[in-house]
C-alpha atoms as a PDB file:
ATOM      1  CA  UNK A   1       0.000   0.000   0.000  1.00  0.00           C
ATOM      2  CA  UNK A   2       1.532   3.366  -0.641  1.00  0.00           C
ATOM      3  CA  UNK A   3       2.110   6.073   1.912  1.00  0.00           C
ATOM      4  CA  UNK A   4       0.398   9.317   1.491  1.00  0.00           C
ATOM      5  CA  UNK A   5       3.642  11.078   0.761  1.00  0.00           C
ATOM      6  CA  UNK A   6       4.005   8.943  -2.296  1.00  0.00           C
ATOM      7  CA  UNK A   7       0.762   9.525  -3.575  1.00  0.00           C
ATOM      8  CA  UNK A   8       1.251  12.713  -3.264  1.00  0.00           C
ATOM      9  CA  UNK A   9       4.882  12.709  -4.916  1.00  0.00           C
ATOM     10  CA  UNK A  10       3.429  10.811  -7.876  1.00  0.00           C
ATOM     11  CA  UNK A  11       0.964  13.152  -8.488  1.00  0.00           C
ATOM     12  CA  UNK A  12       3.353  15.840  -8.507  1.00  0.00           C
ATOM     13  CA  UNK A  13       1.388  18.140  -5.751  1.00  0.00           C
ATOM     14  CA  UNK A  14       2.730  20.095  -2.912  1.00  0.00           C
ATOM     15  CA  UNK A  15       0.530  20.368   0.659  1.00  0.00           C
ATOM     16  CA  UNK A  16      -0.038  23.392  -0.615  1.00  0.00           C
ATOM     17  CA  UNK A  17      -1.830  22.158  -3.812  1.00  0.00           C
ATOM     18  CA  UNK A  18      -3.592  19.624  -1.440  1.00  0.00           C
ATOM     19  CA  UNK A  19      -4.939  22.087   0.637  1.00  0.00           C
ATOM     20  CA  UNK A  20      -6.429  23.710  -1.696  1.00  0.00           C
ATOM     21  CA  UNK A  21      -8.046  21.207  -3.177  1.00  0.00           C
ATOM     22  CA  UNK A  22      -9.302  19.578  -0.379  1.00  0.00           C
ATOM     23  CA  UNK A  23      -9.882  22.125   2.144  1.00  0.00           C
ATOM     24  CA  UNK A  24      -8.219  20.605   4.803  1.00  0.00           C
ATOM     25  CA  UNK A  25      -5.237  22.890   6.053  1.00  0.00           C
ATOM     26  CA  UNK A  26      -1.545  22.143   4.985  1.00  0.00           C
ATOM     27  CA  UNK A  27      -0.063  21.845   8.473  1.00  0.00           C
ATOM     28  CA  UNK A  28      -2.522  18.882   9.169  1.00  0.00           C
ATOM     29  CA  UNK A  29      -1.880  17.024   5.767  1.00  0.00           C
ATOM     30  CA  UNK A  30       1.772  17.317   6.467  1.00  0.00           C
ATOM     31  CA  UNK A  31       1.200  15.989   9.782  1.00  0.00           C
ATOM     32  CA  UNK A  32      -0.718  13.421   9.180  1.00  0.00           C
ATOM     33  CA  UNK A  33       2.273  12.488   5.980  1.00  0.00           C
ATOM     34  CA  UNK A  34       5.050  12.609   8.817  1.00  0.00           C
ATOM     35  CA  UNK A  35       2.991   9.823  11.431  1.00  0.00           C
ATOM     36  CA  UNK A  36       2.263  13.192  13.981  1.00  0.00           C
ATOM     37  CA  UNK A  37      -1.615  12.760  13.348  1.00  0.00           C
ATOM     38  CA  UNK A  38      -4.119  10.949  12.482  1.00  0.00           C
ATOM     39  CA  UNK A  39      -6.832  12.094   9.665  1.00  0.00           C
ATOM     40  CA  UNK A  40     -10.854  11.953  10.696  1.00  0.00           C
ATOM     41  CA  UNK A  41     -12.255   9.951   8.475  1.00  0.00           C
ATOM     42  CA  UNK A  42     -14.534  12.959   6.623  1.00  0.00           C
ATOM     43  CA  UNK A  43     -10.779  14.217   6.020  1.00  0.00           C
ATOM     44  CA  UNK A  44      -9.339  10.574   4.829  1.00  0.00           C
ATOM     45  CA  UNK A  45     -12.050  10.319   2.407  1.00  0.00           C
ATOM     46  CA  UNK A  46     -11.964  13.781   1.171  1.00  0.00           C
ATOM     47  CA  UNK A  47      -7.991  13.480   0.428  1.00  0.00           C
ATOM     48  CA  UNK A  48      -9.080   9.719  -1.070  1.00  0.00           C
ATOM     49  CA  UNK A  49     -11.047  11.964  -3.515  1.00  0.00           C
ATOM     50  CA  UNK A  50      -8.650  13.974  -4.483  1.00  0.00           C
ATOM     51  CA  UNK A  51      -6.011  11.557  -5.249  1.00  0.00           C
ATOM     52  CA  UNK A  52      -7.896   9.605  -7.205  1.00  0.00           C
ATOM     53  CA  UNK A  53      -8.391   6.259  -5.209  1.00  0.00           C
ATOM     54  CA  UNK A  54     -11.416   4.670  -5.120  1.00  0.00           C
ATOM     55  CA  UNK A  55     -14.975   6.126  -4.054  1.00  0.00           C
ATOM     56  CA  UNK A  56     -15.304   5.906  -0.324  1.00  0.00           C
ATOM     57  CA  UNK A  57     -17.221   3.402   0.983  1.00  0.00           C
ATOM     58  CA  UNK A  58     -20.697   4.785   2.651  1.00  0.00           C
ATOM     59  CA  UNK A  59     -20.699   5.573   6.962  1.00  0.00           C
ATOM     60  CA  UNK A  60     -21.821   3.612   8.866  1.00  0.00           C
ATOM     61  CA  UNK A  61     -25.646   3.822   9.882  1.00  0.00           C
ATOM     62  CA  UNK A  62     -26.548   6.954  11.451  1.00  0.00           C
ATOM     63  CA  UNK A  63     -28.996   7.085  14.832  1.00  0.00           C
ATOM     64  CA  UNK A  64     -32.467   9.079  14.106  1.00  0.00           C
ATOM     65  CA  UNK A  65     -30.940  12.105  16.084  1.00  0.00           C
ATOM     66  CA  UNK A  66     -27.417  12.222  14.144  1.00  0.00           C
ATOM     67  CA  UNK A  67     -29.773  11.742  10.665  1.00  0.00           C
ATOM     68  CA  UNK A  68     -31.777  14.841  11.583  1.00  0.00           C
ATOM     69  CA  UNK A  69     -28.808  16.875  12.382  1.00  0.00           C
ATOM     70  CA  UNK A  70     -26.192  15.457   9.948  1.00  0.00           C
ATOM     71  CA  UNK A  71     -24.845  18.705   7.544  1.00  0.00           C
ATOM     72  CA  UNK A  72     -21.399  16.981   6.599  1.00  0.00           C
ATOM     73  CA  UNK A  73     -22.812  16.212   2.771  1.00  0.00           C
ATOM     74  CA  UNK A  74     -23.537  20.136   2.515  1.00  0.00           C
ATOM     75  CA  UNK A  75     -20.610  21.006   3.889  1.00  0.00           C
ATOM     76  CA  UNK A  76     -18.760  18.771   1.438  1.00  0.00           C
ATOM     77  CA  UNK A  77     -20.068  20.686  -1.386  1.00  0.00           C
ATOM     78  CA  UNK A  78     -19.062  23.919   0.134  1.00  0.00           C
ATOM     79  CA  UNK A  79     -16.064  23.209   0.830  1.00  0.00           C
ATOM     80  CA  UNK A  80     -15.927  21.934  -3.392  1.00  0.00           C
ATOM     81  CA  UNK A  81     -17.577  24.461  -4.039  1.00  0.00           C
ATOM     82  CA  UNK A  82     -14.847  27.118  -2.960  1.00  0.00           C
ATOM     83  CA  UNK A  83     -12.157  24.820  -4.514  1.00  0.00           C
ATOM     84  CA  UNK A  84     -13.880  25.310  -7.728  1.00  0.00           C
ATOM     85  CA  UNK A  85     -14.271  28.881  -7.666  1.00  0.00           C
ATOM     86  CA  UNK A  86     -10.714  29.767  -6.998  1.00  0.00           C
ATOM     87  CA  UNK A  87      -9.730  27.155 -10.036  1.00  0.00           C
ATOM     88  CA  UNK A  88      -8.931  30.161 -12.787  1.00  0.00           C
ATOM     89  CA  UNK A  89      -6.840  31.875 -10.164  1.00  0.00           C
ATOM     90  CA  UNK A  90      -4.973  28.341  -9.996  1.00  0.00           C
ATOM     91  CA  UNK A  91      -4.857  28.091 -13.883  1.00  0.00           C
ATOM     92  CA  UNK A  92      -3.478  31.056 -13.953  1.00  0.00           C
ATOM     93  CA  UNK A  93      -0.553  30.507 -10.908  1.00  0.00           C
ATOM     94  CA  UNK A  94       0.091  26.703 -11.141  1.00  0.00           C
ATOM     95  CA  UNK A  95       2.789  25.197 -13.259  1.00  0.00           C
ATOM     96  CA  UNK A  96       1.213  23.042 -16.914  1.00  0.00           C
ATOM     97  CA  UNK A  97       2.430  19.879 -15.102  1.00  0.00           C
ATOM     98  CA  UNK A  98       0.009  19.878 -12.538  1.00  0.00           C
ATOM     99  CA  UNK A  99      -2.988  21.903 -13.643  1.00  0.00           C
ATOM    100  CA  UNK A 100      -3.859  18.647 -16.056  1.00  0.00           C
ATOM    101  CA  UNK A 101      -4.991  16.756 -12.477  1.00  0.00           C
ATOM    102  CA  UNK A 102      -7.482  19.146 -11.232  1.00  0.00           C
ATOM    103  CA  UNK A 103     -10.500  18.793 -13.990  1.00  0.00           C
ATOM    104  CA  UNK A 104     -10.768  14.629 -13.699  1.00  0.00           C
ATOM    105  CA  UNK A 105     -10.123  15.057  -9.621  1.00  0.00           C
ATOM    106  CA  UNK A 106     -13.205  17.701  -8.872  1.00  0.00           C
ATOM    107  CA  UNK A 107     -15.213  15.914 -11.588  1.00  0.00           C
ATOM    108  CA  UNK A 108     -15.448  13.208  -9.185  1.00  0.00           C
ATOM    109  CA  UNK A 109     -15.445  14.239  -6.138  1.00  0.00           C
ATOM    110  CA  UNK A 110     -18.110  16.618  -7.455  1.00  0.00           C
ATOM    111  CA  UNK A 111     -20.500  13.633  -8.765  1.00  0.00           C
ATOM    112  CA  UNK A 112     -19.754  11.779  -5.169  1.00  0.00           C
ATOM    113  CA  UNK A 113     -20.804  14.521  -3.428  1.00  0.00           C
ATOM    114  CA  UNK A 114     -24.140  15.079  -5.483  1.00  0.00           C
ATOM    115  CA  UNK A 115     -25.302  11.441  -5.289  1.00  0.00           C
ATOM    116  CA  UNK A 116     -24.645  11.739  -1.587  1.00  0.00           C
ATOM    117  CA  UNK A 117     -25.770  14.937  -0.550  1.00  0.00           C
ATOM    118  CA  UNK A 118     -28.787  15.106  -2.668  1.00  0.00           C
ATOM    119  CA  UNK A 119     -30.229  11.900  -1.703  1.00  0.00           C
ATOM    120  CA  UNK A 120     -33.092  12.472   0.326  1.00  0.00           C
ATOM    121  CA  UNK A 121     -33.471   9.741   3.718  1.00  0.00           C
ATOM    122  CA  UNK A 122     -37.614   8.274   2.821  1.00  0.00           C
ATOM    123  CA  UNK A 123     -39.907   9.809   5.751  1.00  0.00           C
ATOM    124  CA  UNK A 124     -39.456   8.485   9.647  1.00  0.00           C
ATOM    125  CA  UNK A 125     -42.976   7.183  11.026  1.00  0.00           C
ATOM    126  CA  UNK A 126     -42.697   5.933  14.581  1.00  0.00           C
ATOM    127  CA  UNK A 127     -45.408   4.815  17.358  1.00  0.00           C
ATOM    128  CA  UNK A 128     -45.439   5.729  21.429  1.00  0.00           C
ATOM    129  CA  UNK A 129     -44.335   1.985  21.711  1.00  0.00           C
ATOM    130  CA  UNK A 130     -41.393   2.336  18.940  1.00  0.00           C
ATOM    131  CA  UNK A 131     -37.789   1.193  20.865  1.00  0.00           C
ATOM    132  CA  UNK A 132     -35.140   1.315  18.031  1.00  0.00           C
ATOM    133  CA  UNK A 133     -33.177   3.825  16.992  1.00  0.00           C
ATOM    134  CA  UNK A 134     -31.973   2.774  13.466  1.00  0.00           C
ATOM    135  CA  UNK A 135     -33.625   4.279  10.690  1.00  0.00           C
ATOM    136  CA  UNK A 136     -32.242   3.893   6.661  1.00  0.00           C
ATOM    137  CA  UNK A 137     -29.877   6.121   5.416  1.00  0.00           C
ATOM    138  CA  UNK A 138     -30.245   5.592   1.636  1.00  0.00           C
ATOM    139  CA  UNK A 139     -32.780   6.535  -0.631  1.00  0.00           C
ATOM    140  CA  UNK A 140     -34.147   6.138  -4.286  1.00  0.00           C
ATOM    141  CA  UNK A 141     -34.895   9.187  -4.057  1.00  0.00           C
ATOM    142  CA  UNK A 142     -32.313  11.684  -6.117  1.00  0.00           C
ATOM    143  CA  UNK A 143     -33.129  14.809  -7.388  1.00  0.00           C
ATOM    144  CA  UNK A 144     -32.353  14.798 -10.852  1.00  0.00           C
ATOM    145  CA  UNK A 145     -29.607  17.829 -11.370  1.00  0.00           C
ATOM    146  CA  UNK A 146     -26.400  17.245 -13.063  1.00  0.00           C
ATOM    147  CA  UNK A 147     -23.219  18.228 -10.807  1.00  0.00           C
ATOM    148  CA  UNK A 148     -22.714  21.156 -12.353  1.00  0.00           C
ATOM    149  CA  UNK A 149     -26.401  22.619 -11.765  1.00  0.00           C
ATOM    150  CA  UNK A 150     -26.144  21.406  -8.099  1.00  0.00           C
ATOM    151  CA  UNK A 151     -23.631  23.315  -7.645  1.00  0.00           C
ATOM    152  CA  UNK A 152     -23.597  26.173  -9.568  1.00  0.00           C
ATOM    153  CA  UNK A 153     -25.822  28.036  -6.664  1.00  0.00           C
ATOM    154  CA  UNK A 154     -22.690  27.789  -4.567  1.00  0.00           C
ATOM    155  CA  UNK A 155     -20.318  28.853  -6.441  1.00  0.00           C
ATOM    156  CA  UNK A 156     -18.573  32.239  -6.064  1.00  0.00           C
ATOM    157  CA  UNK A 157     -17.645  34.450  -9.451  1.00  0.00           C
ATOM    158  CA  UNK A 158     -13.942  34.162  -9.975  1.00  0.00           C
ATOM    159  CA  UNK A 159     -11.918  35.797  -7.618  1.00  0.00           C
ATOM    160  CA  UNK A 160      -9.255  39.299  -8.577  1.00  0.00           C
ATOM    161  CA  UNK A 161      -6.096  38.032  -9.155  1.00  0.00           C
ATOM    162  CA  UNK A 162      -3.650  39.890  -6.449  1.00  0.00           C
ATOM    163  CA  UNK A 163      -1.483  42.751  -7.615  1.00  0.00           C
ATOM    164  CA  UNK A 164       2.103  41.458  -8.728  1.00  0.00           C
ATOM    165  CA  UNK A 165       4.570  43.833  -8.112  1.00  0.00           C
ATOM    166  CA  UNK A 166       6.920  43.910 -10.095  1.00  0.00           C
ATOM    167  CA  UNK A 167       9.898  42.381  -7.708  1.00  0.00           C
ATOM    168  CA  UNK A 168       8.219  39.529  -7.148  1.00  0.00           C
ATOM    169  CA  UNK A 169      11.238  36.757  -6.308  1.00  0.00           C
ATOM    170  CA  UNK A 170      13.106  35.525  -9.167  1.00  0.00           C
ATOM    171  CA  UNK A 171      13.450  32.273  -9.277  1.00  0.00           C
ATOM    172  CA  UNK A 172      16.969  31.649 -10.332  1.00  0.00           C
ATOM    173  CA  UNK A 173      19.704  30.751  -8.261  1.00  0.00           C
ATOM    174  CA  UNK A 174      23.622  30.369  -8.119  1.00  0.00           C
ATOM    175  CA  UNK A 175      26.374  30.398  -6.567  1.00  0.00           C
ATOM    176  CA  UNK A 176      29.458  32.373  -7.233  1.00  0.00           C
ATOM    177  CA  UNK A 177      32.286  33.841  -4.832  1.00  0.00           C
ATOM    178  CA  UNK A 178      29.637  36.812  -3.222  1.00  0.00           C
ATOM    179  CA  UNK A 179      27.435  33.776  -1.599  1.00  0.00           C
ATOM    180  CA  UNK A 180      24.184  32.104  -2.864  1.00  0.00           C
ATOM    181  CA  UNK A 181      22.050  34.256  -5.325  1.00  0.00           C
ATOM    182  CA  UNK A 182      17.938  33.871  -5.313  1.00  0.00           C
ATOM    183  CA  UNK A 183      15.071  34.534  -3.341  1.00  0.00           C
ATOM    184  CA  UNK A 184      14.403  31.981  -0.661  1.00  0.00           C
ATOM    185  CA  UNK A 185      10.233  32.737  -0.474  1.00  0.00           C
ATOM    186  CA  UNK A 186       8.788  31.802  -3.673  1.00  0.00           C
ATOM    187  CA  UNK A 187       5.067  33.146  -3.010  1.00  0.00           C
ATOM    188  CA  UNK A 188       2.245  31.791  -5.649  1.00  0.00           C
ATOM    189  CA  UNK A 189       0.987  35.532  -5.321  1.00  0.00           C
ATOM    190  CA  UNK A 190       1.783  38.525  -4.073  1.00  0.00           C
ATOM    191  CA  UNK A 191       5.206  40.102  -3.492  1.00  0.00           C
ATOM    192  CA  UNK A 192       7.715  39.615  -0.627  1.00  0.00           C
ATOM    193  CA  UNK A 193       8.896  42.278   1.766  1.00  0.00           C
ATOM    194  CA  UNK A 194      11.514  42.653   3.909  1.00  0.00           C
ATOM    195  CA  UNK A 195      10.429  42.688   7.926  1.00  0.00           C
ATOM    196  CA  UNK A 196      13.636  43.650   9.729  1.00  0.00           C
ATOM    197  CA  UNK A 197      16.808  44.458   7.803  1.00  0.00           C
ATOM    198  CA  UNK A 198      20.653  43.127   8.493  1.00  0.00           C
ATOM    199  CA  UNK A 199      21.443  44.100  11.705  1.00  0.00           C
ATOM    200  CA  UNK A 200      18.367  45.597  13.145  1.00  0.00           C
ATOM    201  CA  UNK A 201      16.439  44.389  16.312  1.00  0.00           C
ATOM    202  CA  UNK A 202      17.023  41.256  17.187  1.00  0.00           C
ATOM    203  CA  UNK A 203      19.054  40.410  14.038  1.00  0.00           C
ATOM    204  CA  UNK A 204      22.310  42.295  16.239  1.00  0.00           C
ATOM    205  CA  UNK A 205      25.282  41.796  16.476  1.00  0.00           C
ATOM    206  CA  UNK A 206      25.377  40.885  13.355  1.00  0.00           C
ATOM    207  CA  UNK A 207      28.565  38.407  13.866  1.00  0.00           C
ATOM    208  CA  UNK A 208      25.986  36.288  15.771  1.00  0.00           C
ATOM    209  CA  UNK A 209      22.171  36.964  14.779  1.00  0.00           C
ATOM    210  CA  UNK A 210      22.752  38.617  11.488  1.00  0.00           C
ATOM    211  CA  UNK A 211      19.858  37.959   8.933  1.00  0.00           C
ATOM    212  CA  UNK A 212      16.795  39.545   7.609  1.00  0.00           C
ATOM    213  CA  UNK A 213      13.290  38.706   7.765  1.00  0.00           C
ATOM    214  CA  UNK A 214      11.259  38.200   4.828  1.00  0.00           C
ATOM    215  CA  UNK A 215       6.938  37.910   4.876  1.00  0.00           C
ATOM    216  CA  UNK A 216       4.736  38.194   1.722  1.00  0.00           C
ATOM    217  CA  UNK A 217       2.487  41.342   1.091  1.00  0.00           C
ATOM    218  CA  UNK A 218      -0.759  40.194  -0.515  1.00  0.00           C
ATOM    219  CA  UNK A 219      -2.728  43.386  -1.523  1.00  0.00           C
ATOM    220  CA  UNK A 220       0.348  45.854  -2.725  1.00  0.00           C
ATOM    221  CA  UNK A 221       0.571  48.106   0.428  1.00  0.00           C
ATOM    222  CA  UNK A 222       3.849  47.263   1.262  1.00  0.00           C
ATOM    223  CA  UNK A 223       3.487  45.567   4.531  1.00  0.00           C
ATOM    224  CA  UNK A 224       3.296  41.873   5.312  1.00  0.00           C
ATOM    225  CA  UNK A 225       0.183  40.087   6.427  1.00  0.00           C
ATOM    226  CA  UNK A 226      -0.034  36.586   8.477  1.00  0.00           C
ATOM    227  CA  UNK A 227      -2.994  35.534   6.190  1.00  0.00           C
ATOM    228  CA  UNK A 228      -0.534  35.490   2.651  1.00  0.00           C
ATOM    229  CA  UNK A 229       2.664  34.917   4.952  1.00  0.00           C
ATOM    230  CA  UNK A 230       1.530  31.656   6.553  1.00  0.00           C
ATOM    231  CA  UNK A 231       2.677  28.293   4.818  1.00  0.00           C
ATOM    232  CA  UNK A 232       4.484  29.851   1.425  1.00  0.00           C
ATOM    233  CA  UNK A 233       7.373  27.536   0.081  1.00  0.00           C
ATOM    234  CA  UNK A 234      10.718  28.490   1.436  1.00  0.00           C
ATOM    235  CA  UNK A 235      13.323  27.337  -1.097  1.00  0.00           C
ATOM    236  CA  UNK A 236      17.093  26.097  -0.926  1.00  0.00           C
ATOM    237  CA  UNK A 237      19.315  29.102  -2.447  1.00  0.00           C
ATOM    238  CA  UNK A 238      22.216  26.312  -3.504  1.00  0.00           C
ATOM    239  CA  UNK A 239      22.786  22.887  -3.156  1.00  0.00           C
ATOM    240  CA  UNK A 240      24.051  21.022  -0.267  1.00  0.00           C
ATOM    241  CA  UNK A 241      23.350  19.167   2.903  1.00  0.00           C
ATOM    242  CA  UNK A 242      20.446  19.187   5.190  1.00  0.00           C
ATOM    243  CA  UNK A 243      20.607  19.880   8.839  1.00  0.00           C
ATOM    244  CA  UNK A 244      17.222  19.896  10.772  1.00  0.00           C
ATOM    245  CA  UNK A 245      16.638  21.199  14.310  1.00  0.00           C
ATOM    246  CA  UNK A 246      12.982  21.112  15.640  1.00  0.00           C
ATOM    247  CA  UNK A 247      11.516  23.391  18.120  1.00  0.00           C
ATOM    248  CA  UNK A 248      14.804  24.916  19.240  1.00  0.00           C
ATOM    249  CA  UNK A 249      15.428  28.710  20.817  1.00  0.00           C
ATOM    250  CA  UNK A 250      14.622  31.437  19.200  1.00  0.00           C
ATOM    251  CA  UNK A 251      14.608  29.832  15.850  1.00  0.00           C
ATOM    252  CA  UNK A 252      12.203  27.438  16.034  1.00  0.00           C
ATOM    253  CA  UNK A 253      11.705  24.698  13.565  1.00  0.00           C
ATOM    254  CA  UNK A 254      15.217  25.288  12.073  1.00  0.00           C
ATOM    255  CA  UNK A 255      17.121  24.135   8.683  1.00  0.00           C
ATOM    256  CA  UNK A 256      20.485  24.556   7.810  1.00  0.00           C
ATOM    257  CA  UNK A 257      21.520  23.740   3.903  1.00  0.00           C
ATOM    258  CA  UNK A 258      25.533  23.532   4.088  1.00  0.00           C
ATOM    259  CA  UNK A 259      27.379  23.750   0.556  1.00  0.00           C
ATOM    260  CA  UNK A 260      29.111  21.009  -0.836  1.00  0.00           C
ATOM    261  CA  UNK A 261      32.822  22.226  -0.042  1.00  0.00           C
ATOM    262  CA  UNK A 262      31.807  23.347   3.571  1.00  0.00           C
ATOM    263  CA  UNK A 263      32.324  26.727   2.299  1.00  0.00           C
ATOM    264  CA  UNK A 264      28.706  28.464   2.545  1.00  0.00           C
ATOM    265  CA  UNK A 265      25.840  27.537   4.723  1.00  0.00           C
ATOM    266  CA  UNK A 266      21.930  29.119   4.602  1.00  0.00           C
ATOM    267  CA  UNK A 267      19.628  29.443   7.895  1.00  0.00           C
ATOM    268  CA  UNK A 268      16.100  28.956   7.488  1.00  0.00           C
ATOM    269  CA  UNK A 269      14.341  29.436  10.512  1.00  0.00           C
ATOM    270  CA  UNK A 270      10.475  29.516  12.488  1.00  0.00           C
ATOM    271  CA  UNK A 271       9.521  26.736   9.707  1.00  0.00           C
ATOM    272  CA  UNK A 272       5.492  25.728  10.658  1.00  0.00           C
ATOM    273  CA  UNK A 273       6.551  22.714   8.381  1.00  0.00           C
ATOM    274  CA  UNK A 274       9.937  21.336   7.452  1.00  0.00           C
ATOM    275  CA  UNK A 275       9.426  18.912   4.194  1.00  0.00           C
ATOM    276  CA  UNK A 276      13.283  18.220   4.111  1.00  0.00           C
ATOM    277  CA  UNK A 277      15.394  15.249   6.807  1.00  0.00           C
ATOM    278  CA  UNK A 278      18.289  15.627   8.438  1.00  0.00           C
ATOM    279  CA  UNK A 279      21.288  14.499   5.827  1.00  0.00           C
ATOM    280  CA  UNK A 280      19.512  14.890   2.986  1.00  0.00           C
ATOM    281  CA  UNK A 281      20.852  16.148  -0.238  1.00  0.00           C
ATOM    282  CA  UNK A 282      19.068  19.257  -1.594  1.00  0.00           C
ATOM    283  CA  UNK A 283      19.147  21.209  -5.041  1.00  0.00           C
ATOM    284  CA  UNK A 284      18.788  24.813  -5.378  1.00  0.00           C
ATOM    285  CA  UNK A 285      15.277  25.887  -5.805  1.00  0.00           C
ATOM    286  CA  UNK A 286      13.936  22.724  -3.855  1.00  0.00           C
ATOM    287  CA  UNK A 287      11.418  23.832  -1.486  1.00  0.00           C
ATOM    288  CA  UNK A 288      12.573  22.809   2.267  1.00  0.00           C
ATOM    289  CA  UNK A 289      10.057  24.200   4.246  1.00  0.00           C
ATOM    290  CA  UNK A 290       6.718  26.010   5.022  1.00  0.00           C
ATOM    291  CA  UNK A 291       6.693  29.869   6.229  1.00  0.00           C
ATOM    292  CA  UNK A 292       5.423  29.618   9.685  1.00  0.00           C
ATOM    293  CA  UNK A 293       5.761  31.193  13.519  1.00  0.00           C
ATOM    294  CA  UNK A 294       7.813  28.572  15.200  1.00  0.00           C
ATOM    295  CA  UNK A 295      10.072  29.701  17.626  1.00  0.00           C
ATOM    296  CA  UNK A 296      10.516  33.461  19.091  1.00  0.00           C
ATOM    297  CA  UNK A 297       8.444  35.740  16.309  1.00  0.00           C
ATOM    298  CA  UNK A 298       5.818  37.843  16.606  1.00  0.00           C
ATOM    299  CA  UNK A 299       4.279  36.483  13.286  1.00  0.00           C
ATOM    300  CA  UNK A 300       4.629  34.162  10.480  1.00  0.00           C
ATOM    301  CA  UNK A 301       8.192  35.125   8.258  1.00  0.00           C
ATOM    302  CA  UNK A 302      11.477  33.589   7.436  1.00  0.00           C
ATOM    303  CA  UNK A 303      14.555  34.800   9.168  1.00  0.00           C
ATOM    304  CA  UNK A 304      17.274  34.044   6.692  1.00  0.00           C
ATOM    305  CA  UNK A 305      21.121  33.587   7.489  1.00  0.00           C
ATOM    306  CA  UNK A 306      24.177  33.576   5.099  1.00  0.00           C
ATOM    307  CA  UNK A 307      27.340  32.041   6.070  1.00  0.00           C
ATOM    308  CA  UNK A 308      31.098  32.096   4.594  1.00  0.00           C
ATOM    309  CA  UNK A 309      33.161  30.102   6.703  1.00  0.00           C
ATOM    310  CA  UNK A 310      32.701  31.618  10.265  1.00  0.00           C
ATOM    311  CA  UNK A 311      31.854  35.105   9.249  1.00  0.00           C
ATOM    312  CA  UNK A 312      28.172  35.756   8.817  1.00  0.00           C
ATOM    313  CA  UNK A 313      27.163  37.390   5.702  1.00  0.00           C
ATOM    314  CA  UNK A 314      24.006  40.324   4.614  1.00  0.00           C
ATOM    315  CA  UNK A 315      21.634  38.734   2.629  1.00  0.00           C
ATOM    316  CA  UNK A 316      20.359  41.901   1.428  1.00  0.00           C
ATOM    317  CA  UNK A 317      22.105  42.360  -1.948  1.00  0.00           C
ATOM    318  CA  UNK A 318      22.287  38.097  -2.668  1.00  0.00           C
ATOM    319  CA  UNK A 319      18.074  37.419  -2.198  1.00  0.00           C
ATOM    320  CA  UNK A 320      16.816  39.731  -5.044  1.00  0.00           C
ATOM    321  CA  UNK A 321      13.557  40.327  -3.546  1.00  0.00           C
ATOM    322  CA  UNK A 322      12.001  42.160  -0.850  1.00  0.00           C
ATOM    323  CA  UNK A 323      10.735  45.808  -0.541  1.00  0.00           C
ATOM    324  CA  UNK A 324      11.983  47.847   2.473  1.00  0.00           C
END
């Protein structure tokens, strides 16, 4: 049987890509991938759904009360329902490769959901003397719309696509004799700003704490907000060498990415998810983490360190991104 994560790897989709799709957040998902949680079952079969596996089988039976109260099918479709109304904003931001999985996948989920949710349980009659509790859940009874008329009620016009300013990160990296070149946050939309600059705050002296902080602006006023900060792909800025520290002080969920020859090493820190192990091998541009508050911060960013040797270095001029 495969894991999630390799279901997920061989459909080429991030937990960010997941989350949209299914509605369940990213931090759970890459929980539940990494044995820290377990997934309800409304959330297994949702993410069965979505990766194409077979249809779920039905619940159990439900007791009269839970039947009477039951809005999970309706909630379902809502939550579909926003998936499919922010799918031209994902046409538009998603790479070719994956958009191709996202027609067949709501397709189905959205004719499981119909047949479900529209089924209608037949009418309860009961007597004084009536004991049991067990009443049917299915029906022949199915009104006949087509998913697309079911759900086109629910469905929200297409949202604005954010302003892109016009430093949003570039997304090519290298390495030369200045220290790794590239943008470390590689938003889907929006721009990325700088927080705290080289040796301000916290980030003195420099020769131990030097870094910047780096967020993502979402509506173009210049200033970072937790909503478009939280969970955007961190990136590797060269290749190298993986070393992971979890829930340490002040940095949190913590990655280092140390350079073949020894010479440079990168600090990622206050990760809300690190999708990289400790000794593995990394490529420039690979995303190693998830933007979170981990750690001492007073919001979701990524503190970013560059080291030559023993002598830390300003990122400032090397990331290529971030307005001040």
């Amino acid at each position: 049987m495969q894991t999630l994560r390799q279901l997920r790897r061989s459909r080429h989709l991030t937990f960010v890509d997941l989350a949209l799709l299914t509605g369940i957040p990213a931090r759970t998902i890459a929980e539940a991938e990494y044995g820290l949680r377990h997934l309800s079952r409304p959330e297994a079969e949702t993410l069965a759904l979505v990766l194409g596996l077979s249809t779920p089988t039905p619940l159990p039976s439900l007791s009269r009360h839970q039947a009477q109260s039951s809005v999970i099918p309706w909630a379902l479709m809502t939550g579909l329902a926003a998936v499919l109304s922010i799918a031209p904003l994902m046409n538009e931001l998603l790479p070719d490769q994956q958009r191709h999985l996202y027609t067949p996948i709501i397709v189905q989920a959205g004719e499981w959901l119909v047949t479900r949710s529209l089924s209608v349980p037949p009418p309860m009659t009961s007597t004084p003397t009536e004991t049991t509790s067990e009443i049917a859940t299915e029906s022949s009874i199915v009104f006949p719309l087509s998913a697309g008329e079911a759900l086109a009620p629910l469905i929200a016009p297409a949202p604005r696509l954010p302003h892109l300013a016009s430093n949003k990160p570039s997304v090519s990296f290298y390495l030369d004799e200045n220290g790794p070149h590239g943008c470390p946050v590689q938003p889907t939309a929006g721009q990325v700003v700088i927080t705290q600059g080289y040796g301000i705050g916290s980030h003195t002296p420099v020769q131990v704490w030097g870094a910047i902080d780096l967020a993502v602006d979402g509506n173009g006023d210049g200033f970072a907000e937790p909503g478009s900060s939280w969970y955007t792909p961190v990136i590797a800025t060269h290749p190298g060498k993986v070393k992971v520290t979890l829930n340490s002080y002040p940095a949190g969920n913590h990655v280092w990415v140390v350079a073949p020859d020894g010479t440079w090493r990168t600090g990622y820190s206050h990760l809300a998810v690190v999708m990289v192990i400790d000794g593995q091998q990394v490529q420039a541009g690979e995303v190693i983490g998830l933007m979170g508050d981990t750690g001492v911060t007073s919001g979701p960013h990524l503190d970013y360190q560059v080291w030559r040797g023993d002598t830390n270095i300003d990122p400032t001029p090397l990331v290529g991104c971030g307005l001040r």
